[in-house]
Protein backbone atom coordinates (compact mmCIF):
# COMPACT_ATOMS: atom_id res chain seq x y z
CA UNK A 1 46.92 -129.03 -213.93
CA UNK A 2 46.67 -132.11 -216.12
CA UNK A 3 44.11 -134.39 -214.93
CA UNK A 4 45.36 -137.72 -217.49
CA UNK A 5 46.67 -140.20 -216.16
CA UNK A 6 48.11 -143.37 -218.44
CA UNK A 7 50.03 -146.81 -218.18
CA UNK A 8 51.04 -148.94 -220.56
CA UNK A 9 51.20 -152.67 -220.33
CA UNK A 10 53.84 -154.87 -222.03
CA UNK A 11 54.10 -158.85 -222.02
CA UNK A 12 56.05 -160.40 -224.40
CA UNK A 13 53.60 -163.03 -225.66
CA UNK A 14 56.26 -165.18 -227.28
CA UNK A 15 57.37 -166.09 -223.78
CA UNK A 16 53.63 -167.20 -222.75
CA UNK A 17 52.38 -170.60 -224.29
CA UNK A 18 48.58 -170.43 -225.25
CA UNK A 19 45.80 -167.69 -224.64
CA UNK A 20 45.15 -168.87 -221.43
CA UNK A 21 48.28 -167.36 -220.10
CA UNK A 22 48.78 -164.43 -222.18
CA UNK A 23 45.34 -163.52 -220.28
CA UNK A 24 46.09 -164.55 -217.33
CA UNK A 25 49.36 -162.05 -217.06
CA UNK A 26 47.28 -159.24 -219.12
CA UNK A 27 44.60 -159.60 -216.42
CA UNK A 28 47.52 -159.94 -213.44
CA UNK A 29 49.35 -156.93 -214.96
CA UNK A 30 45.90 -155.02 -215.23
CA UNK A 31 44.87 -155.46 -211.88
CA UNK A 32 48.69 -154.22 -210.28
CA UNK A 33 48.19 -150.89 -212.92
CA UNK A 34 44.16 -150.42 -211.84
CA UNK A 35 45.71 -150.08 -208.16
CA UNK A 36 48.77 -147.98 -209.12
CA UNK A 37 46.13 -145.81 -210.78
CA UNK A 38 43.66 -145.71 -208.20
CA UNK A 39 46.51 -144.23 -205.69
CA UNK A 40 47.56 -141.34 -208.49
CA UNK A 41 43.84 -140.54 -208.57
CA UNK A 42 43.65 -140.12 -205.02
CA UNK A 43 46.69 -138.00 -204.69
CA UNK A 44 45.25 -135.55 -207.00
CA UNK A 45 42.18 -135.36 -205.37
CA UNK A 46 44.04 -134.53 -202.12
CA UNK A 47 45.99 -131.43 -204.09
């Protein structure tokens, strides 16, 4: 069984105006991958 799991986040930076919202969206799109993660990890430890 492989026990990795991986996401990759994507923002296309030229579409964001200044630092403030590129990390703003990194931090948004961090947050909705930490969860996604947190229910893969559980779903293994349930196999």
């Amino acid at each position: 069984m492989n026990n990795t799991i991986s996401h990759t986040i994507c923002i296309d930076a030229d579409k964001l105006e200044d630092i403030v919202q590129i990390e703003e969206k990194l931090m948004e799109m961090a947050r909705k991958v930490c969860r996604k993660m947190l229910v893969e990890i559980m779903a293994k430890k349930e196999e």
